[in-house]
N, C-alpha and C. Protein backbone atom coordinates (compact mmCIF):
# COMPACT_ATOMS: atom_id res chain seq x y z
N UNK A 1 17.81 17.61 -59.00
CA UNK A 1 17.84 17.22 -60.40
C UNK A 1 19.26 17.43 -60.93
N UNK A 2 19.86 16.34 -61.82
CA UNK A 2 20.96 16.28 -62.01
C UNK A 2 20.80 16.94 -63.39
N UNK A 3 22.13 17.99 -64.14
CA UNK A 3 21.98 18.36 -65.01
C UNK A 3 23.07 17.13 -66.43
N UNK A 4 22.38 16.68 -67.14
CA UNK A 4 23.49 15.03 -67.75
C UNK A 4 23.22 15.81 -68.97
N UNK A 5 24.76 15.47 -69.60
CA UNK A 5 24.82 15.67 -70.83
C UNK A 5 24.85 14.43 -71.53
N UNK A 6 24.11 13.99 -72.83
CA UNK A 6 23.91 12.48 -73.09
C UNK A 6 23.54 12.63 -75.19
N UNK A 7 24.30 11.90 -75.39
CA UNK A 7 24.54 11.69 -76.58
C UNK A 7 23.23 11.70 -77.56
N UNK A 8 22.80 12.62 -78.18
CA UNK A 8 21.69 13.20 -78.61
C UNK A 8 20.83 11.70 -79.54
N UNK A 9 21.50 10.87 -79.94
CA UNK A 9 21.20 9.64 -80.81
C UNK A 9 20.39 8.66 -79.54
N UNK A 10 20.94 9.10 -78.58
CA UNK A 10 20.42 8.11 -77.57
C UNK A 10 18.91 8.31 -77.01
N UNK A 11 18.74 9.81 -77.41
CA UNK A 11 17.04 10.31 -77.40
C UNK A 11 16.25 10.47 -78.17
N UNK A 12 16.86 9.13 -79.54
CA UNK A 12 16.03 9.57 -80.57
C UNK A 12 16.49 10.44 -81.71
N UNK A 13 17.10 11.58 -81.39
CA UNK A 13 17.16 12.07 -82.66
C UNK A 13 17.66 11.53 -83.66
N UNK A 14 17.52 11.77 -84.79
CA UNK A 14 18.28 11.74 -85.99
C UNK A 14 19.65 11.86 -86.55
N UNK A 15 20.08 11.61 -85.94
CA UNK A 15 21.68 12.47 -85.93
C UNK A 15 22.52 11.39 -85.96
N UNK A 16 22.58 9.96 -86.23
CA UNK A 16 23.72 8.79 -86.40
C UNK A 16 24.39 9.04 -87.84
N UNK A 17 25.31 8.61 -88.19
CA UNK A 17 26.54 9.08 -89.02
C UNK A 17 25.09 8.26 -90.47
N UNK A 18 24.61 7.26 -90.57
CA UNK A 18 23.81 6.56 -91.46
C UNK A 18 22.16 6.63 -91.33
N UNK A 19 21.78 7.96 -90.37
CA UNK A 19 20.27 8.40 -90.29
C UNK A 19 19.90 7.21 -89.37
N UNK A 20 20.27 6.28 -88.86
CA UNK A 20 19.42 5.40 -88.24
C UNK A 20 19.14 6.10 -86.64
N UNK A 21 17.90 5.63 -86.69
CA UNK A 21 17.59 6.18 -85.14
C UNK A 21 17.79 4.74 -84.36
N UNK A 22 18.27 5.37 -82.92
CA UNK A 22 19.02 4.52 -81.37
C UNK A 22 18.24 4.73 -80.88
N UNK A 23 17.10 5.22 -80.49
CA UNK A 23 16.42 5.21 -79.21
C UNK A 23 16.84 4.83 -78.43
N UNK A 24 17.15 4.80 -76.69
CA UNK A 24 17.22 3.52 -75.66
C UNK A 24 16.20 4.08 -74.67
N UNK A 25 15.24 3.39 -74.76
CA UNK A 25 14.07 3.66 -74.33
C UNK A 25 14.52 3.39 -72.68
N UNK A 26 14.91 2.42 -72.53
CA UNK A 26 15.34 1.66 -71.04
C UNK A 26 16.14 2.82 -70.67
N UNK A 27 17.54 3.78 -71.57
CA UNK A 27 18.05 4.82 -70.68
C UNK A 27 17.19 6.02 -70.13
N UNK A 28 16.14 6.53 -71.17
CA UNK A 28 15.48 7.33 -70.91
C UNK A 28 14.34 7.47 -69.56
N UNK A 29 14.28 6.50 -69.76
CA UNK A 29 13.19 5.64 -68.48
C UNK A 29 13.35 5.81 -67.25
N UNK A 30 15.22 5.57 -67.07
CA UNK A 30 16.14 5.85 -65.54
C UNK A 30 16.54 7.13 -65.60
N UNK A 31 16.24 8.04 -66.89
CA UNK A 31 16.89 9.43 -66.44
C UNK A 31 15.52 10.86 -66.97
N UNK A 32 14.06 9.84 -66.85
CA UNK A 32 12.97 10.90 -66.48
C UNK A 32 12.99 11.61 -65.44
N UNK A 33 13.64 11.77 -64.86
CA UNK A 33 13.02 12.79 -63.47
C UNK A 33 14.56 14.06 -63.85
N UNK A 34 15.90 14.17 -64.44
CA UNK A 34 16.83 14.47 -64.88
C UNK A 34 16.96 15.63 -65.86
N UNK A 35 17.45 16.72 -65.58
CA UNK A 35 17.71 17.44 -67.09
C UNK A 35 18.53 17.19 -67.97
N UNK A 36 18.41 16.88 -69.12
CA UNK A 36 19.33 16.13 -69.85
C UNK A 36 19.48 17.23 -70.98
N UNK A 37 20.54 17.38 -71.61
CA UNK A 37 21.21 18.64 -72.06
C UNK A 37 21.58 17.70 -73.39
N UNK A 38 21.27 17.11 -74.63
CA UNK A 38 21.45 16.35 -75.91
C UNK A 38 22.83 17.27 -76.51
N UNK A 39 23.56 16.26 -76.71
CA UNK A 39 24.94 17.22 -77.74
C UNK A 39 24.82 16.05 -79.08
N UNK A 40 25.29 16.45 -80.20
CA UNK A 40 26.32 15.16 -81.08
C UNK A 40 27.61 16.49 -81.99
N UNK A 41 27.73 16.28 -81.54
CA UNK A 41 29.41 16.91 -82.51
C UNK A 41 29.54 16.47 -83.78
N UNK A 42 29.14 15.28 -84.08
CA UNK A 42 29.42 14.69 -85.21
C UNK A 42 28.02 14.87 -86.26
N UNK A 43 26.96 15.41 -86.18
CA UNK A 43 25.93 16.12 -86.48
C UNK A 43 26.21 17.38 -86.82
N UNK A 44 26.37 18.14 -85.76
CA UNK A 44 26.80 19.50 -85.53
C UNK A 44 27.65 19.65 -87.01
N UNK A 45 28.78 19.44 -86.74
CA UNK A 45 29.93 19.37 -87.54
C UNK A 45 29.82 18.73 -89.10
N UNK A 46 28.72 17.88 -89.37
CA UNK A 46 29.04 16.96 -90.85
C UNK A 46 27.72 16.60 -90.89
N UNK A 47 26.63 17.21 -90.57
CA UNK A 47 25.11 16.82 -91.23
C UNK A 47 25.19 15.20 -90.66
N UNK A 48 23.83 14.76 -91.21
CA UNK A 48 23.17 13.72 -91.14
C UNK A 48 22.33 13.34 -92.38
N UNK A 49 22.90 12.40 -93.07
CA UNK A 49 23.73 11.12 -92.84
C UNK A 49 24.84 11.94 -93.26
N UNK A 50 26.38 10.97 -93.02
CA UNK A 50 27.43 11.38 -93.52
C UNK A 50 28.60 10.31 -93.20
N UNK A 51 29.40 10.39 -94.47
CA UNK A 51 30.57 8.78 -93.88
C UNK A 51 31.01 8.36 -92.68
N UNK A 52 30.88 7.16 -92.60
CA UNK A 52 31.51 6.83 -90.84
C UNK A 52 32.87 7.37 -90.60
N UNK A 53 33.24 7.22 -89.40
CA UNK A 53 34.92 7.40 -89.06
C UNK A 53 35.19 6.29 -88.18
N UNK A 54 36.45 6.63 -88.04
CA UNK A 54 37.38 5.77 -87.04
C UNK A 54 38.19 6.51 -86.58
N UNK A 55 38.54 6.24 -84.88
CA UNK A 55 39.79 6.85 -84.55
C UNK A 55 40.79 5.93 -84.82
N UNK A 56 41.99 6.99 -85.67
CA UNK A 56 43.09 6.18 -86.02
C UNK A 56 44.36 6.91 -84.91
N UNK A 57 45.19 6.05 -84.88
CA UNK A 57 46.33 6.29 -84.02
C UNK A 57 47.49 6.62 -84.96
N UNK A 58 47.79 7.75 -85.45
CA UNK A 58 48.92 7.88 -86.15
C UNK A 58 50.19 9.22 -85.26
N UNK A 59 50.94 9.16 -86.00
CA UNK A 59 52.29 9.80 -85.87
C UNK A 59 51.81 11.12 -84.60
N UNK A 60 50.75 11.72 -85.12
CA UNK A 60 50.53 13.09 -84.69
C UNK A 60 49.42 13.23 -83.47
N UNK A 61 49.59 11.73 -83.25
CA UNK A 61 47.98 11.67 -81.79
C UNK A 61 46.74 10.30 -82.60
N UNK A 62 45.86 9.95 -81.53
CA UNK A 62 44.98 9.67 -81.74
C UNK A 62 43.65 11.10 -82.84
N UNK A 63 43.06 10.49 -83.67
CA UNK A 63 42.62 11.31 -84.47
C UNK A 63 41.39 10.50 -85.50
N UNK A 64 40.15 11.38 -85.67
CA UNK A 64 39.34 11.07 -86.17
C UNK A 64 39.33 11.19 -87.64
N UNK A 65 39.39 9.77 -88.36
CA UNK A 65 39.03 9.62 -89.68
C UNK A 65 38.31 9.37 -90.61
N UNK A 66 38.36 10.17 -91.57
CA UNK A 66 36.68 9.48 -92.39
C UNK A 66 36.90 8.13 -93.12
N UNK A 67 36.16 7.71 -92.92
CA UNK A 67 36.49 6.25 -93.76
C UNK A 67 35.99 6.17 -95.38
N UNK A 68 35.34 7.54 -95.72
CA UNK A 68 35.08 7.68 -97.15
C UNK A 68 36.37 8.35 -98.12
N UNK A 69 37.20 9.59 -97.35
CA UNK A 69 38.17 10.27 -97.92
C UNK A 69 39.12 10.15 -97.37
N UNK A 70 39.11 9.63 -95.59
CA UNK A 70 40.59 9.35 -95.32
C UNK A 70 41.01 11.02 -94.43
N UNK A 71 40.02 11.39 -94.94
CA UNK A 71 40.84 13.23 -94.53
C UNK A 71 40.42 13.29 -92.47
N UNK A 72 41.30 14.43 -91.69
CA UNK A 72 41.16 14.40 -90.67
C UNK A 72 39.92 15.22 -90.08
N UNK A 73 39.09 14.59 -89.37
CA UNK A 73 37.94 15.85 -88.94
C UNK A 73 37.75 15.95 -87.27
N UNK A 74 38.83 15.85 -87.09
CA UNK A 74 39.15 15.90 -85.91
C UNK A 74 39.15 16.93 -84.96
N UNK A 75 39.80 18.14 -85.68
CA UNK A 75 39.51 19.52 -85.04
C UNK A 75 38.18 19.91 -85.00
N UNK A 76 36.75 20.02 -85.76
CA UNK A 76 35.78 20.65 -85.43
C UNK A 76 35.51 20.06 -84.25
N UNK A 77 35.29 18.32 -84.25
CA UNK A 77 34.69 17.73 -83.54
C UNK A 77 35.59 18.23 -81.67
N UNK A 78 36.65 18.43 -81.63
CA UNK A 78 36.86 18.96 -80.65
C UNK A 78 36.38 20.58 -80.58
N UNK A 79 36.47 20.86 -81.17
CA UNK A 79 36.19 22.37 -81.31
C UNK A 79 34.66 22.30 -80.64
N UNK A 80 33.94 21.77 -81.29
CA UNK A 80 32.78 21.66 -80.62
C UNK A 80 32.42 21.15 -79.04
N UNK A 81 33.10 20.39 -78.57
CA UNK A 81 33.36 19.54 -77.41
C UNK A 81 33.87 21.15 -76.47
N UNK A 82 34.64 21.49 -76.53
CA UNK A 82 34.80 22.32 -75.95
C UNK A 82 34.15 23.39 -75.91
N UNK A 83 33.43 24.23 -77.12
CA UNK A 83 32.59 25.17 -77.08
C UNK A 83 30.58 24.84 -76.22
N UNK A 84 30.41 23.06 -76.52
CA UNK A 84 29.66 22.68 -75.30
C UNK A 84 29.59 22.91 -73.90
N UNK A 85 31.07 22.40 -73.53
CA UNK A 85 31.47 22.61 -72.33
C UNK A 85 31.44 24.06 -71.42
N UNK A 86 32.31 24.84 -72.67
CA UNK A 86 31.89 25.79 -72.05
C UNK A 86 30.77 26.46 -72.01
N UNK A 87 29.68 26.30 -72.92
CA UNK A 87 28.21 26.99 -72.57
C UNK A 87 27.46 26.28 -71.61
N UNK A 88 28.16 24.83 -70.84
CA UNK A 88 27.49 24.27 -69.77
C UNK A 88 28.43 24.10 -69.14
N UNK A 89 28.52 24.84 -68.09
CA UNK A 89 29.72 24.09 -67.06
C UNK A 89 29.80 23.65 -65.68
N UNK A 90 28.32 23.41 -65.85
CA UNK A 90 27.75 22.83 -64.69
C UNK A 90 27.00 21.55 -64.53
N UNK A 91 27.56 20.62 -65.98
CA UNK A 91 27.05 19.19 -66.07
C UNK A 91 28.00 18.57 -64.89
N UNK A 92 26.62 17.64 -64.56
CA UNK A 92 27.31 16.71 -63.33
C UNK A 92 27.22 15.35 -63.80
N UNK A 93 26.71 14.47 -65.13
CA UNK A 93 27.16 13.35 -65.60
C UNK A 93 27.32 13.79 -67.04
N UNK A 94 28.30 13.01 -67.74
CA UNK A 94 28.12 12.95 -69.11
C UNK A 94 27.94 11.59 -69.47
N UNK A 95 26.53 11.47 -70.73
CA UNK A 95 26.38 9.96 -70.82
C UNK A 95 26.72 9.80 -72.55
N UNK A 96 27.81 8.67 -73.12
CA UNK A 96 27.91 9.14 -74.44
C UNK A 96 27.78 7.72 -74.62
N UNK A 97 27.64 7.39 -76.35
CA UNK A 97 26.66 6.60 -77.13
C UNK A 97 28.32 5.54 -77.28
N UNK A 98 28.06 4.39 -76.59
CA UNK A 98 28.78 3.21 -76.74
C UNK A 98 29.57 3.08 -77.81
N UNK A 99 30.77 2.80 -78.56
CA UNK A 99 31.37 2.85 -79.41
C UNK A 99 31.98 3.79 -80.44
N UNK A 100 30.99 4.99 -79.68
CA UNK A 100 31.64 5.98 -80.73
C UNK A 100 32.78 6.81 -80.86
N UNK A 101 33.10 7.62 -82.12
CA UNK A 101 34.33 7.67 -82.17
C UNK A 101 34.71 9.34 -81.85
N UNK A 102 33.30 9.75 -81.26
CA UNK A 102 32.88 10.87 -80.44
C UNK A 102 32.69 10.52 -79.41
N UNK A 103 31.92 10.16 -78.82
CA UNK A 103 31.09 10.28 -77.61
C UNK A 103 31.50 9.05 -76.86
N UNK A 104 32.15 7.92 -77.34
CA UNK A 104 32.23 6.77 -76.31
C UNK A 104 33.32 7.09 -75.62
N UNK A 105 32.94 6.42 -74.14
CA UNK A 105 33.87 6.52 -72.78
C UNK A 105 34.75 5.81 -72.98
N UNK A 106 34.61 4.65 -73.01
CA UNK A 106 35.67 3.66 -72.57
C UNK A 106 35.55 2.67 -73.67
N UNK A 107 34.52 2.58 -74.80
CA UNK A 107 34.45 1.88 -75.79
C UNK A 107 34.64 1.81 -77.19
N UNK A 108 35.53 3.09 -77.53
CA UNK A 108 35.31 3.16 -78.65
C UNK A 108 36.58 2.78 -79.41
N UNK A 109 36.70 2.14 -80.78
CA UNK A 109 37.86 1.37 -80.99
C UNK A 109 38.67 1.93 -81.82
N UNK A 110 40.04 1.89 -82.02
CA UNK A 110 40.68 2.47 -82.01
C UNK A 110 42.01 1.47 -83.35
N UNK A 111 42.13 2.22 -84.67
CA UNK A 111 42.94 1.29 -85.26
C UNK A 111 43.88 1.66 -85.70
N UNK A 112 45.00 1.55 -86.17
CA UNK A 112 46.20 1.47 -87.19
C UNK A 112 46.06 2.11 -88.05
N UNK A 113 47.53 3.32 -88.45
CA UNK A 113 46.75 3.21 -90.04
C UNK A 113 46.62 2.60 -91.17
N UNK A 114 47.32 1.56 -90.97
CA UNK A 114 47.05 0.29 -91.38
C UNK A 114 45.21 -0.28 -91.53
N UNK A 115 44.51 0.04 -90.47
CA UNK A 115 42.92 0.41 -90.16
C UNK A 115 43.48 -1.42 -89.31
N UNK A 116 44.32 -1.88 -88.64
CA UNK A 116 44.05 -2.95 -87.86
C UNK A 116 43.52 -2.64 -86.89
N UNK A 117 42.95 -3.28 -86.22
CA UNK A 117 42.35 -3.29 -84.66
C UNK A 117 43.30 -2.59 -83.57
N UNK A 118 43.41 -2.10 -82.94
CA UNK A 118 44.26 -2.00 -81.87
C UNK A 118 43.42 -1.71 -80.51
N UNK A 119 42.60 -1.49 -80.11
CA UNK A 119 42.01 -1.17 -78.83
C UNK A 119 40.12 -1.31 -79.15
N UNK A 120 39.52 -1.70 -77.75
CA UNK A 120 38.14 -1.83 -78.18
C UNK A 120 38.11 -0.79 -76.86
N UNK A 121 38.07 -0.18 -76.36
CA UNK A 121 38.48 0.73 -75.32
C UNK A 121 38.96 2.02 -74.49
N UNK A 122 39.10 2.22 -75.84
CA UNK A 122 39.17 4.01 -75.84
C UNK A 122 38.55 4.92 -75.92
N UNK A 123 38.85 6.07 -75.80
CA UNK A 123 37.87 7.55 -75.35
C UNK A 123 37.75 8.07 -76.60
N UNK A 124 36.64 8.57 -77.29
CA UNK A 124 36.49 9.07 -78.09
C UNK A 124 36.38 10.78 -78.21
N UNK A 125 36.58 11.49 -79.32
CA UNK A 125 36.97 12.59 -78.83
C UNK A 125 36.22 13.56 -78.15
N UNK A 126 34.77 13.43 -78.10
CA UNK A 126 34.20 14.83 -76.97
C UNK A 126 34.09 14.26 -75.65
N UNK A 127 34.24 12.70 -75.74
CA UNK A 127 34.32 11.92 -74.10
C UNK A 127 35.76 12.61 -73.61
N UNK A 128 36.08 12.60 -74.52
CA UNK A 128 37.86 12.80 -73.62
C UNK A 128 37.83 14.21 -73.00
N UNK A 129 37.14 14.98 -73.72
CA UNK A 129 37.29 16.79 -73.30
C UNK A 129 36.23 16.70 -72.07
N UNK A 130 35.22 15.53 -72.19
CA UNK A 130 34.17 15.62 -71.10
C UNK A 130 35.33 15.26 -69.42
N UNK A 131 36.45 14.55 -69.83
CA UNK A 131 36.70 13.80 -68.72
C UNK A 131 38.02 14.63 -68.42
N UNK A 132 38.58 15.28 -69.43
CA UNK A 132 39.40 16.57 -68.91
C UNK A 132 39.25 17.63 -68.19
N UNK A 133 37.63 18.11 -68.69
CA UNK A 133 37.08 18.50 -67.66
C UNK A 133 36.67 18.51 -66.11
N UNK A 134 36.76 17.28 -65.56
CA UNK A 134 36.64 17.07 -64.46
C UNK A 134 35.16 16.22 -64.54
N UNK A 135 34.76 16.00 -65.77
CA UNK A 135 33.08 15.24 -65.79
C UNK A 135 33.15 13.73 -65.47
N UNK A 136 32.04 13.95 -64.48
CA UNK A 136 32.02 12.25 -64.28
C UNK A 136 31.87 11.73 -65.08
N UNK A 137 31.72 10.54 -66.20
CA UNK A 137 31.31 10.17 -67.52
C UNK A 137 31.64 8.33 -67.65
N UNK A 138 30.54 8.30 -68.11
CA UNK A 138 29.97 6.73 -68.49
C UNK A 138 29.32 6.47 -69.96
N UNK A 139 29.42 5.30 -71.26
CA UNK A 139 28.97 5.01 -71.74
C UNK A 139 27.42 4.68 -71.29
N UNK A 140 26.48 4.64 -72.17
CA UNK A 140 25.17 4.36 -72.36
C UNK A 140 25.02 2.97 -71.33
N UNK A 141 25.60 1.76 -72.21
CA UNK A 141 25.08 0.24 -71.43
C UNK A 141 25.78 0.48 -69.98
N UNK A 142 27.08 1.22 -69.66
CA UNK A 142 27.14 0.91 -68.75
C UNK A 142 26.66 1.73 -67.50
N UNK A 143 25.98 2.98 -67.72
CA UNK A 143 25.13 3.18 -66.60
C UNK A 143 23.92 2.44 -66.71
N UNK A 144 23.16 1.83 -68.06
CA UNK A 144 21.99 1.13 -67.66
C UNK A 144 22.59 0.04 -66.71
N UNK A 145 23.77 -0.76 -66.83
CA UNK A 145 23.82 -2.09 -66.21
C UNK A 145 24.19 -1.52 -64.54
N UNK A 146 24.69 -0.31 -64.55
CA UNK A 146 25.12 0.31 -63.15
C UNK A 146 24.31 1.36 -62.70
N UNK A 147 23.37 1.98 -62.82
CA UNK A 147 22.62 3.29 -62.73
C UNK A 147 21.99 3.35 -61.20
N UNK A 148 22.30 2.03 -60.06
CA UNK A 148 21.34 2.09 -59.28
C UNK A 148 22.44 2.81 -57.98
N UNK A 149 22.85 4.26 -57.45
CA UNK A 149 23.52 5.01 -56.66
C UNK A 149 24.11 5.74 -57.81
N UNK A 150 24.14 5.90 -59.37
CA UNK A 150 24.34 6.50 -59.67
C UNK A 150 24.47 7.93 -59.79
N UNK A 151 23.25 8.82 -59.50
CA UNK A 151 22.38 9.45 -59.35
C UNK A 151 22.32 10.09 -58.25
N UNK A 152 22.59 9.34 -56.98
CA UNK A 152 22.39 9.78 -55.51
C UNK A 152 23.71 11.12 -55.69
């Protein structure tokens, strides 16, 4: 049994920045037999519901912004990422929620502070501490579309 850490919105809970529940019934389905260990940082850190963000790319790093005040909330959300890590340090996948500006692998987008587009493709911030770590780590769709030796 693999121990996966996986983006707590993706099992249902309550915890999206606008209360909406994600279910992905189809991920849960391929990772029943699995211990799955639920995080959201962005819960943790700022309740539910609470203004969206964006990672913006400015002067001082990539960095998480609220899109209601503009202000940086960037440090808890790592703060947390790391204080996960270390109370588990024996996850062998991390699975995080497609686009986000936490948890996505390889998808989450990334703008100006200008707020233009600049990347659909970037690591969001507790993916990034997952993959500094040494964690294997995949967005949501793309272990459903890849999940088959995943696992082995």
């Amino acid at each position: 049994m693999k121990k996966i850490a996986i983006s707590a919105c993706l099992l249902g809970n309550n915890c999206r920045y606008n209360a909406e529940i994600k279910k992905d019934i189809l991920l849960m389905d391929l990772l029943k037999e699995e211990h799955l260990i639920p995080f959201c940082p962005e819960d943790f850190c700022y309740g539910t519901p609470r203004p969206s963000m964006d990672l913006i790319e400015t002067k001082q790093g990539i960095k998480a912004i609220s899109n209601l005040t503009s202000a940086d909330l960037s440090q808890p959300i790592i703060a947390y990422a790391k204080s996960f890590f270390h109370m588990h340090p024996d996850i062998d996948l991390f699975i995080g929620k497609d686009r986000s500006p936490s948890c996505g692998v390889c998808s989450a987008k990334l703008y100006s502070t200008d707020r233009e587009l600049i990347s659909t493709s970037e690591v969001g911030l507790m993916a990034k501490e997952a993959k500094i770590q040494g964690i294997k780590s995949m967005d949501a769709e793309q272990f459903v579309a890849s999940y088959k030796g995943i696992l082995e």
